[in-house]
Protein backbone atom coordinates (compact mmCIF):
# COMPACT_ATOMS: atom_id res chain seq x y z
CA UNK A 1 35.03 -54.17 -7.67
CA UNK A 2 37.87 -53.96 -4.82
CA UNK A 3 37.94 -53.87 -1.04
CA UNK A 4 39.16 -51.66 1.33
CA UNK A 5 42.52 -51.89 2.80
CA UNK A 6 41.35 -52.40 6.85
CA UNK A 7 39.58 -55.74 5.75
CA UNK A 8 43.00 -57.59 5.53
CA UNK A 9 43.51 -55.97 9.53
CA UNK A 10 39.52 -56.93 10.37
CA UNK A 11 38.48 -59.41 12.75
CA UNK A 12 36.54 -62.43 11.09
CA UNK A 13 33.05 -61.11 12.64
CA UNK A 14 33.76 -57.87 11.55
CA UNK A 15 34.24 -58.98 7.89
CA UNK A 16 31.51 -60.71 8.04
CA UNK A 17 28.93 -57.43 9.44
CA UNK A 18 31.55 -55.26 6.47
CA UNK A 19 32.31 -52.67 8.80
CA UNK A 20 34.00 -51.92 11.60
CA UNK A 21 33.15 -49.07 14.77
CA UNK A 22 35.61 -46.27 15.33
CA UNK A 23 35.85 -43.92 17.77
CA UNK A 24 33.83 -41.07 15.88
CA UNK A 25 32.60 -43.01 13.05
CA UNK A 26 31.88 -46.64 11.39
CA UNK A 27 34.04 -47.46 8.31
CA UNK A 28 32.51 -49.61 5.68
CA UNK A 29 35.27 -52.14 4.96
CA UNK A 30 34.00 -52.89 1.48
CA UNK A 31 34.43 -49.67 -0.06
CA UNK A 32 36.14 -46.95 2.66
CA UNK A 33 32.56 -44.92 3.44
CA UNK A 34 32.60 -43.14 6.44
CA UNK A 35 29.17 -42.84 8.59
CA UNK A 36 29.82 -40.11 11.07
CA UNK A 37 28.54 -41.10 14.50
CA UNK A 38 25.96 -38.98 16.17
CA UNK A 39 23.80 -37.51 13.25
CA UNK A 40 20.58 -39.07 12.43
CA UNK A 41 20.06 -39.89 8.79
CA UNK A 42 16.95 -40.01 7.24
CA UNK A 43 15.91 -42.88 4.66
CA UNK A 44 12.77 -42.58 2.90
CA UNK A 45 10.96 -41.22 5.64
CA UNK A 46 12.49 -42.95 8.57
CA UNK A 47 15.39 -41.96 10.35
CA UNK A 48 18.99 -44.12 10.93
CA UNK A 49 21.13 -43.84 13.39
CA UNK A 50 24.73 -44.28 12.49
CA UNK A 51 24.98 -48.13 12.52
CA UNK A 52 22.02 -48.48 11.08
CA UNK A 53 22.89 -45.92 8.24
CA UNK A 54 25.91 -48.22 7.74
CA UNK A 55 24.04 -50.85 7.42
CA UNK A 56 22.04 -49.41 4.78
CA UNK A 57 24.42 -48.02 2.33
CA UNK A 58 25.85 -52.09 2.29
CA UNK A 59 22.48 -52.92 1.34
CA UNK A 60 22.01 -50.20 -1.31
CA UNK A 61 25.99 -50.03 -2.35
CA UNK A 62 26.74 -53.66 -1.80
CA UNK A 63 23.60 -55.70 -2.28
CA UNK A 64 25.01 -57.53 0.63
CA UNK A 65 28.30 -58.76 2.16
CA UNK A 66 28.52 -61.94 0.62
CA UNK A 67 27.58 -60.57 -2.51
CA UNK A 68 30.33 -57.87 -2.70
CA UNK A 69 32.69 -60.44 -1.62
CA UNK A 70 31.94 -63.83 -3.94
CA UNK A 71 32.01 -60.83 -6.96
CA UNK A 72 35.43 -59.84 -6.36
CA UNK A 73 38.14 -61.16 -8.32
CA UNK A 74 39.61 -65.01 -7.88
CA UNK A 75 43.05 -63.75 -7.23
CA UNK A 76 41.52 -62.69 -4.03
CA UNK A 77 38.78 -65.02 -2.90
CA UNK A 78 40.92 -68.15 -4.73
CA UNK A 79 37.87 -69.41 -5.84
CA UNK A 80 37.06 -70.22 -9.75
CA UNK A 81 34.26 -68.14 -11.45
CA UNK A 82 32.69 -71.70 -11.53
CA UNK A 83 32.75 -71.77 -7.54
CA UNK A 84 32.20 -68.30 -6.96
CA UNK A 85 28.35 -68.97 -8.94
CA UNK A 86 28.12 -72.17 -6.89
CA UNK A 87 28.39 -70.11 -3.84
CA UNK A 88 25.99 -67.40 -4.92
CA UNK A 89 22.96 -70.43 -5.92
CA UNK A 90 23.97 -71.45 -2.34
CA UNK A 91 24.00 -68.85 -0.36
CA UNK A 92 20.40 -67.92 -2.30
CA UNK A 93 19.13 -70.75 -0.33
CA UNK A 94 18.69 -73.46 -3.59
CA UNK A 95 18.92 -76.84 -3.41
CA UNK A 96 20.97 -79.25 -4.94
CA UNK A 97 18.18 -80.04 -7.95
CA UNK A 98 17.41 -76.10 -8.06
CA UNK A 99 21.16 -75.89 -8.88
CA UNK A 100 22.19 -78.26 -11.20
CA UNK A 101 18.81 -77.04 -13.58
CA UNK A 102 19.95 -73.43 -13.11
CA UNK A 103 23.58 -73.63 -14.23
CA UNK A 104 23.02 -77.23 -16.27
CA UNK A 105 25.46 -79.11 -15.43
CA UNK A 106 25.47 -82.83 -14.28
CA UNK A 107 23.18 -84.02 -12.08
CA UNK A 108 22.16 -83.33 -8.26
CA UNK A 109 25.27 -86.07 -7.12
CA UNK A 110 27.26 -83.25 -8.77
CA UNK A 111 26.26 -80.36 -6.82
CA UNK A 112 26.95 -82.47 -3.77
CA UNK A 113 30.30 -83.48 -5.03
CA UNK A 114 30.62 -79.78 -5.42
CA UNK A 115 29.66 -79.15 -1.81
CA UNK A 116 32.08 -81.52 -0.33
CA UNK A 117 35.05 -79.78 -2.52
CA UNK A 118 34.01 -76.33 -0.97
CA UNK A 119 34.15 -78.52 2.44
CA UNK A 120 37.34 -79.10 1.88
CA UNK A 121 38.20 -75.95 0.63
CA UNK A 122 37.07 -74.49 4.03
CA UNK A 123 39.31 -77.11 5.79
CA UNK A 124 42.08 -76.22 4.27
CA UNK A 125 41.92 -72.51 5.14
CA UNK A 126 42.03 -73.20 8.57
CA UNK A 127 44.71 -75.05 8.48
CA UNK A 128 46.91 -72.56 6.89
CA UNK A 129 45.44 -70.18 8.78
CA UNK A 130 46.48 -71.82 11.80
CA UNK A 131 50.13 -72.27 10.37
CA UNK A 132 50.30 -68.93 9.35
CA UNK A 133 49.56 -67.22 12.94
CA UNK A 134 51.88 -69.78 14.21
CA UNK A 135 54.11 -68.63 11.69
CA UNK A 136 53.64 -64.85 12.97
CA UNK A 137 54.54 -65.81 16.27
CA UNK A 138 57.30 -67.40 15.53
CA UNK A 139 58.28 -64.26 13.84
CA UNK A 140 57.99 -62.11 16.75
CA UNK A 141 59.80 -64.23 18.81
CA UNK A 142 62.87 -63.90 16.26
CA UNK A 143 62.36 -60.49 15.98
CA UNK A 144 62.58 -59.78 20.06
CA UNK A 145 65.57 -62.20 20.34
CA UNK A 146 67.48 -60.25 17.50
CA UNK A 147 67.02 -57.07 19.20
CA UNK A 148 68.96 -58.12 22.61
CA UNK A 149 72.17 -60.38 22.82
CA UNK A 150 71.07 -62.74 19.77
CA UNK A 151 71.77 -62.53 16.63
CA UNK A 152 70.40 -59.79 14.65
CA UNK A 153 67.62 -60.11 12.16
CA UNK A 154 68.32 -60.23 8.28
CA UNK A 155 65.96 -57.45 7.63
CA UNK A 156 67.94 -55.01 10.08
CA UNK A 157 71.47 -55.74 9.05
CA UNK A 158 70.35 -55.37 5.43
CA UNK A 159 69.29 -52.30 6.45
CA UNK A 160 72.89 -51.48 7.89
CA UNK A 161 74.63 -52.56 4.92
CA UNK A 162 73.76 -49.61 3.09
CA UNK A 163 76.71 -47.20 3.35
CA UNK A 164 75.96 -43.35 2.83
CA UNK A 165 77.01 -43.27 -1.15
CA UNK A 166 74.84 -46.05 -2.24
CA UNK A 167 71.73 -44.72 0.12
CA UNK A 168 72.02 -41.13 -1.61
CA UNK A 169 72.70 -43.21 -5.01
CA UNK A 170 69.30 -44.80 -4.88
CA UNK A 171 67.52 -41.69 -3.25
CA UNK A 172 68.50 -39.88 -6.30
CA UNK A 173 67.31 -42.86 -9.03
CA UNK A 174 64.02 -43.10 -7.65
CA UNK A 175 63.35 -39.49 -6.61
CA UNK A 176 64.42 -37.54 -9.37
CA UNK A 177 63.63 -34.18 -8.40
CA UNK A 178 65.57 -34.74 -5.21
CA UNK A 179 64.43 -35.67 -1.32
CA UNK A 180 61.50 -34.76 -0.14
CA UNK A 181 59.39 -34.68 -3.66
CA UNK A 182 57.53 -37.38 -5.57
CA UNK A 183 58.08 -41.00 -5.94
CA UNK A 184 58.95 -42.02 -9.92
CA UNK A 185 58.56 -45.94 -9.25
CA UNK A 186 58.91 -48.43 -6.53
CA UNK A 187 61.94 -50.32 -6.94
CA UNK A 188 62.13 -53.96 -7.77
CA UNK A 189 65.31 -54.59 -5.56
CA UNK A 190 64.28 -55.57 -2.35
CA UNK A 191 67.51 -53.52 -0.67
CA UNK A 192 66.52 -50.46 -2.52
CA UNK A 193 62.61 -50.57 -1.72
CA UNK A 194 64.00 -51.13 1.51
CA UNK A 195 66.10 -47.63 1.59
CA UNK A 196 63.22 -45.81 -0.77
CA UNK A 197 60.61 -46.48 2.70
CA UNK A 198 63.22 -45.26 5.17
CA UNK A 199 63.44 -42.14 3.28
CA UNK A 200 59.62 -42.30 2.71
CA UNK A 201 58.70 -42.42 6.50
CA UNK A 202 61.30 -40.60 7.17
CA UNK A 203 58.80 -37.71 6.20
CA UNK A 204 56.48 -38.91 9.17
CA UNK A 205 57.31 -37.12 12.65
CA UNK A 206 58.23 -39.48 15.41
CA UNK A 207 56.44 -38.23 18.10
CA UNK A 208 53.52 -37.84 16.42
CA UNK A 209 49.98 -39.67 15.71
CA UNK A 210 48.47 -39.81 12.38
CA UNK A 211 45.11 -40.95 11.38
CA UNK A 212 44.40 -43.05 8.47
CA UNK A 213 43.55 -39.69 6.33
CA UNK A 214 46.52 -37.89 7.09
CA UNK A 215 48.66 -40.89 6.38
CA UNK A 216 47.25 -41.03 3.03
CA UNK A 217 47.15 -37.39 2.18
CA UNK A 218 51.05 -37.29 3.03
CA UNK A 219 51.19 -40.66 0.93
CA UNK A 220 49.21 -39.66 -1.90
CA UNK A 221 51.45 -36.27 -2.18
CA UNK A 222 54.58 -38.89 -2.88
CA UNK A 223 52.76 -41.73 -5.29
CA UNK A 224 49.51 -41.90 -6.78
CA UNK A 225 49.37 -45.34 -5.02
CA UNK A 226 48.81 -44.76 -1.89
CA UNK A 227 48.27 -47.92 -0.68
CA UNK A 228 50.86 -49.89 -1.65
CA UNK A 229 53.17 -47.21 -0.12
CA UNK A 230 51.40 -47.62 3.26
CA UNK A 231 51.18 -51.49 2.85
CA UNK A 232 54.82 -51.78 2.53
CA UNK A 233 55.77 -49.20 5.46
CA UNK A 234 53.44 -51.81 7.49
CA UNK A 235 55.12 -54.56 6.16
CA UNK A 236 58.82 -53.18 6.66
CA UNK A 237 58.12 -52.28 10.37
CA UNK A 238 58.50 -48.19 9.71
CA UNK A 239 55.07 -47.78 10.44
CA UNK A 240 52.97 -48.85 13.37
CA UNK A 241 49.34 -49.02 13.57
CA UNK A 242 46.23 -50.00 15.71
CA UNK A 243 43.91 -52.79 14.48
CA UNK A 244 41.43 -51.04 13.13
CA UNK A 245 43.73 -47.87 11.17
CA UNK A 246 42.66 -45.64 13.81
CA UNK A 247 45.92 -44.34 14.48
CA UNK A 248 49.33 -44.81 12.70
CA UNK A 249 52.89 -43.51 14.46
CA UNK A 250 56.45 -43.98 12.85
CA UNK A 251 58.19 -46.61 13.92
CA UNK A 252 61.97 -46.64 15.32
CA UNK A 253 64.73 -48.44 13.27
CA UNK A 254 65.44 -51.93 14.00
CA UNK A 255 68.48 -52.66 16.46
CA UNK A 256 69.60 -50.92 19.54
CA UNK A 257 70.24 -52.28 23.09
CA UNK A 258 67.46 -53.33 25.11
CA UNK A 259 66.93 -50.19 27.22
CA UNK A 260 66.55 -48.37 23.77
CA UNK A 261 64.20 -50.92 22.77
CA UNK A 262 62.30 -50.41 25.79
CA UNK A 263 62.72 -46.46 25.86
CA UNK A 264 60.66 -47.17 21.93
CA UNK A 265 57.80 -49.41 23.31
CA UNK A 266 57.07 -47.12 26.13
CA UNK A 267 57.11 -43.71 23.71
CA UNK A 268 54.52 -45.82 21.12
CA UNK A 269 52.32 -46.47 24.49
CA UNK A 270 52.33 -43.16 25.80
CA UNK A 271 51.07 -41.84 21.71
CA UNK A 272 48.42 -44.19 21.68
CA UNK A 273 47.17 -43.33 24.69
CA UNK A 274 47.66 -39.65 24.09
CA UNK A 275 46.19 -40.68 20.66
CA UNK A 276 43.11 -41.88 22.72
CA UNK A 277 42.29 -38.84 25.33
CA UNK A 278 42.33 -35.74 22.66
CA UNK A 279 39.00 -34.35 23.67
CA UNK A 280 36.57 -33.77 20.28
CA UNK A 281 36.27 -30.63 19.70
CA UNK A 282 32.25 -29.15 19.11
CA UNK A 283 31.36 -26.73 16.51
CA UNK A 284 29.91 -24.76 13.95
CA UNK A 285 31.21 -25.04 9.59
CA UNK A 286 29.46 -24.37 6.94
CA UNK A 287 29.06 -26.13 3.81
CA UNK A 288 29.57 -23.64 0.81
CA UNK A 289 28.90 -23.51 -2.82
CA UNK A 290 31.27 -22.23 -4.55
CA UNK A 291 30.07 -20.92 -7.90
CA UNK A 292 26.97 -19.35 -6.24
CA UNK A 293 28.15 -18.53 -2.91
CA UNK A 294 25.60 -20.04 -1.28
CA UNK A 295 26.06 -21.57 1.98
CA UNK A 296 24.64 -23.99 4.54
CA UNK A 297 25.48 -23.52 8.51
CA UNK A 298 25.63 -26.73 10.46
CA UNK A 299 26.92 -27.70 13.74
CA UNK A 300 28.90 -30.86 14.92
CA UNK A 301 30.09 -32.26 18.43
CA UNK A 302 32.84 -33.07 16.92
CA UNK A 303 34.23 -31.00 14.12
CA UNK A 304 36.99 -33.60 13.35
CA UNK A 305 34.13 -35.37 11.52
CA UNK A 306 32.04 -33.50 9.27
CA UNK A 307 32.57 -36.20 6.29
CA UNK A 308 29.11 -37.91 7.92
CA UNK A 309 27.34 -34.49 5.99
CA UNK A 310 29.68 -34.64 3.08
CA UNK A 311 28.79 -38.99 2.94
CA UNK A 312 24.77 -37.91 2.72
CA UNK A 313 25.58 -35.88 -0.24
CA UNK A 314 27.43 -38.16 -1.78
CA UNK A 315 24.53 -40.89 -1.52
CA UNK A 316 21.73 -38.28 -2.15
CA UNK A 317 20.42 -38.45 0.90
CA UNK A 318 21.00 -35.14 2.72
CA UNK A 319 17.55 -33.64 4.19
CA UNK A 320 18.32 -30.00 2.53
CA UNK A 321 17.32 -31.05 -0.96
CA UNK A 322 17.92 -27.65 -2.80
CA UNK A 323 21.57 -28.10 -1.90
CA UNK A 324 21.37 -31.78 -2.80
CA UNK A 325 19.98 -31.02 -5.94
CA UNK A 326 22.82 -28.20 -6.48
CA UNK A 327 25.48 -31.37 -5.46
CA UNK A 328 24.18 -33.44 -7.47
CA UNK A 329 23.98 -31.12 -10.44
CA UNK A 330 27.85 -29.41 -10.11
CA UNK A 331 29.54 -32.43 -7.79
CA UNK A 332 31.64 -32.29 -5.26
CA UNK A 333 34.43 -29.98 -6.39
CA UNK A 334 31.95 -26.94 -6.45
CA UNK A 335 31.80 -27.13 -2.62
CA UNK A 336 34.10 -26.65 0.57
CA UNK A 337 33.60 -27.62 3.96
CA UNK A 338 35.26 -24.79 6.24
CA UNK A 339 34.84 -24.14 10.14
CA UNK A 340 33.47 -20.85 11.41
CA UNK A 341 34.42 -21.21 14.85
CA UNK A 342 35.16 -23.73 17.55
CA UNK A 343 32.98 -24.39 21.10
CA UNK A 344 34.72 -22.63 24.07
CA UNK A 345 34.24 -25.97 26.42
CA UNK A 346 33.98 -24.67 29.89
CA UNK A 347 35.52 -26.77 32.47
CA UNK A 348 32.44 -25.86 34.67
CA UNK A 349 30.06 -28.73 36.00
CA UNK A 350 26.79 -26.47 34.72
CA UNK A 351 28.22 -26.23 31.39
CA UNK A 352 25.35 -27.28 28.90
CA UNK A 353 27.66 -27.83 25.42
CA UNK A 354 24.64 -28.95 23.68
CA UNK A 355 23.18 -25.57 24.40
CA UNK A 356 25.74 -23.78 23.71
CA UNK A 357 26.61 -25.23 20.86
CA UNK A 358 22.79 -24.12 19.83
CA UNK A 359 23.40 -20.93 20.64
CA UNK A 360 26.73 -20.46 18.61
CA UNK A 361 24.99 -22.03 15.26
CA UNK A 362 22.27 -19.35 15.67
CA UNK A 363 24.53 -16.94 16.17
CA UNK A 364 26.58 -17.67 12.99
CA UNK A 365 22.75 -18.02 11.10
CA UNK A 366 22.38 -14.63 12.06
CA UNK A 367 25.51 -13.55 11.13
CA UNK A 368 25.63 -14.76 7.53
CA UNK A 369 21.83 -14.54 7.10
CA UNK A 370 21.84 -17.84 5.20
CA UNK A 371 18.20 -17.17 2.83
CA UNK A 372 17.12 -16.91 -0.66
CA UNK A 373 20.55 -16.00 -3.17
CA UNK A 374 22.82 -16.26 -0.30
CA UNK A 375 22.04 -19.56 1.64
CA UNK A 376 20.04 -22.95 1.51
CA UNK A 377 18.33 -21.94 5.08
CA UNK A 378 14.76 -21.28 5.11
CA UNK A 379 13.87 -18.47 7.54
CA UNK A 380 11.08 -20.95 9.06
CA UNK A 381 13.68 -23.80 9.46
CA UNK A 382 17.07 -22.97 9.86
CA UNK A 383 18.18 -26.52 8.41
């Protein structure tokens, strides 16, 4: 049992619901689902929309928040196994006698006793909370003086120290096949990791945005650990992101005058808000089988997300059940998503895109002639 990696970025009221709303979809924060906004998903015989859908799969996947969290391992809830049950009985509503009989130990003065120590517990996470966003500040502070007439911070001139001979040196002991290729093993030496992600996001463009996916299909191409690679760009400043992953942009070197500094802050401005007015683009993909060559058409406002169909199959809960049932029998690697063609949007103020976009689904439908050996349409309902 793990967590996803945008709980750690998460408000605490967002942790607590276990997702969090994105522009085009909601992202479950316990496991990484994606619930495509927009589509109505039906659960025995009522239909979700998207939030609600989320909801549900927590409830089916998850049992429940607190659940999925007090089950996850001590190193990241710090609580003992002992605690972590104490929690659950709690949180199940039982009182102090309904405790003690159920896990036999003590008496009910010892459940209380054991209340007060999660008290305290509590108490003390908000205090080190508290130090540690002072802490952060206090770290930003340093990090904006260094970067004018002050003196410059550690992790910058460490950075510098690195002549062109030893940089190459390292780039060639930890990526044996050369630049550009895979990642044998993340160094131990902090000024080595330090040069391996420089030459890792070096591989990201700097004027451009990335979404979470794209960071980690450029990440997972380098090491099989993903994560850790993107956690330490985060961590070593060569990677900037928005609070909830939405969007992730390289980040310029430490150092540099202050007009370059504020040449930097300006570009990262004008890419999230570029980041922010790309128009969706509507639809119409089909979903095809590829050891029958049967297909599906479908059509999508926004064909940027069609993981929303691909998340019902994965739960067994798309409406077309003979392709469910085909899903479920050859999984997911017997299928491909591809695009048939993208909505013409017409800057026009009579310009119907629902309608259209109607109109261009039945037009592929007719095309392919999705029925019988060649589709998973029925000629009565087209999906």
């Amino acid at each position: 049992m793990g967590i996803n990696e945008s709980f750690w970025t998460a408000s605490l009221e967002e942790a607590k619901q276990g997702y969090v709303e994105r522009e085009h979809d909601y992202l479950c924060l316990l496991c990484g689902a994606e619930v495509e906004k927009g589509i109505i998903y039906p659960v025995d015989g009522a239909l979700f929309e998207a939030s609600r859908y989320m909801r549900h799969h927590i409830e089916q996947e998850h049992e429940s928040v607190f659940a999925h969290l007090s089950g996850l391992d001590k190193r990241l809830t710090g609580l003992s196994d002992h605690q972590a049950s104490l929690m659950r009985l709690f949180y199940a509503g039982k009182s102090d006698a309904e405790v003690q009989a159920e896990m036999g130990i003590g008496s009910a003065s010892t459940i209380r006793n054991h209340r007060f120590a999660l008290k305290e517990k509590e108490r003390q996470a908000k205090v080190f909370l508290a130090m540690m966003e002072l802490l952060r500040e206090t770290d930003k502070a340093s990090t904006c003086s260094s970067t004018g007439k002050g003196k410059p911070n550690k992790q910058a001139e460490k950075q510098r120290e690195a002549g062109p001979s030893e940089y190459a040196a390292v780039v060639q002991k930890y990526f044996p096949n050369g630049p550009g290729h895979s990642l044998a093993r993340i160094p131990r030496k902090h000024s080595h990791r330090q040069i391996v992600f420089q030459e890792i996001a070096n591989r990201f463009a700097p004027d451009k945005v990335y979404t979470e996916r794209e960071v980690n299909e450029l990440l997972e191409a380098i090491y099989e650990d993903h994560v850790t690679l993107r956690r330490y760009l985060i961590d070593f400043a060569l990677l900037s992101r928005e609070a909830d992953g939405s969007a992730y942009w390289r980040t310029s070197r430490a150092g540099g005058d202050g007009a370059e500094q504020e040449a930097t802050t300006d570009r990262k401005q004008e890419l999230k808000q570029l980041y922010k007015e790309v128009k969706s683009e509507a639809g119409v993909y089909q979903i095809r089988n590829k050891e029958n060559g049967k297909v599906l058409v479908a059509s999508t406002m926004n064909i940027k997300t069609m993981n929303g169909k691909k998340f019902m199959l994965q739960h067994g809960s798309h409406p077309n059940r003979e392709l469910q049932n085909d899903w479920n029998e050859l999984g997911a690697d017997a299928f491909e998503f591809e695009v048939l063609e993208v909505l013409e949007n017409k800057d026009e103020p009579a310009f119907d895109a629902k309608a259209a976009l109607e109109k261009l689904e039945a037009k592929w439908v007719e095309k392919l002639a999705p029925y019988g050996d060649r589709g998973y349409h029925t000629r009565k309902q087209a999906e």
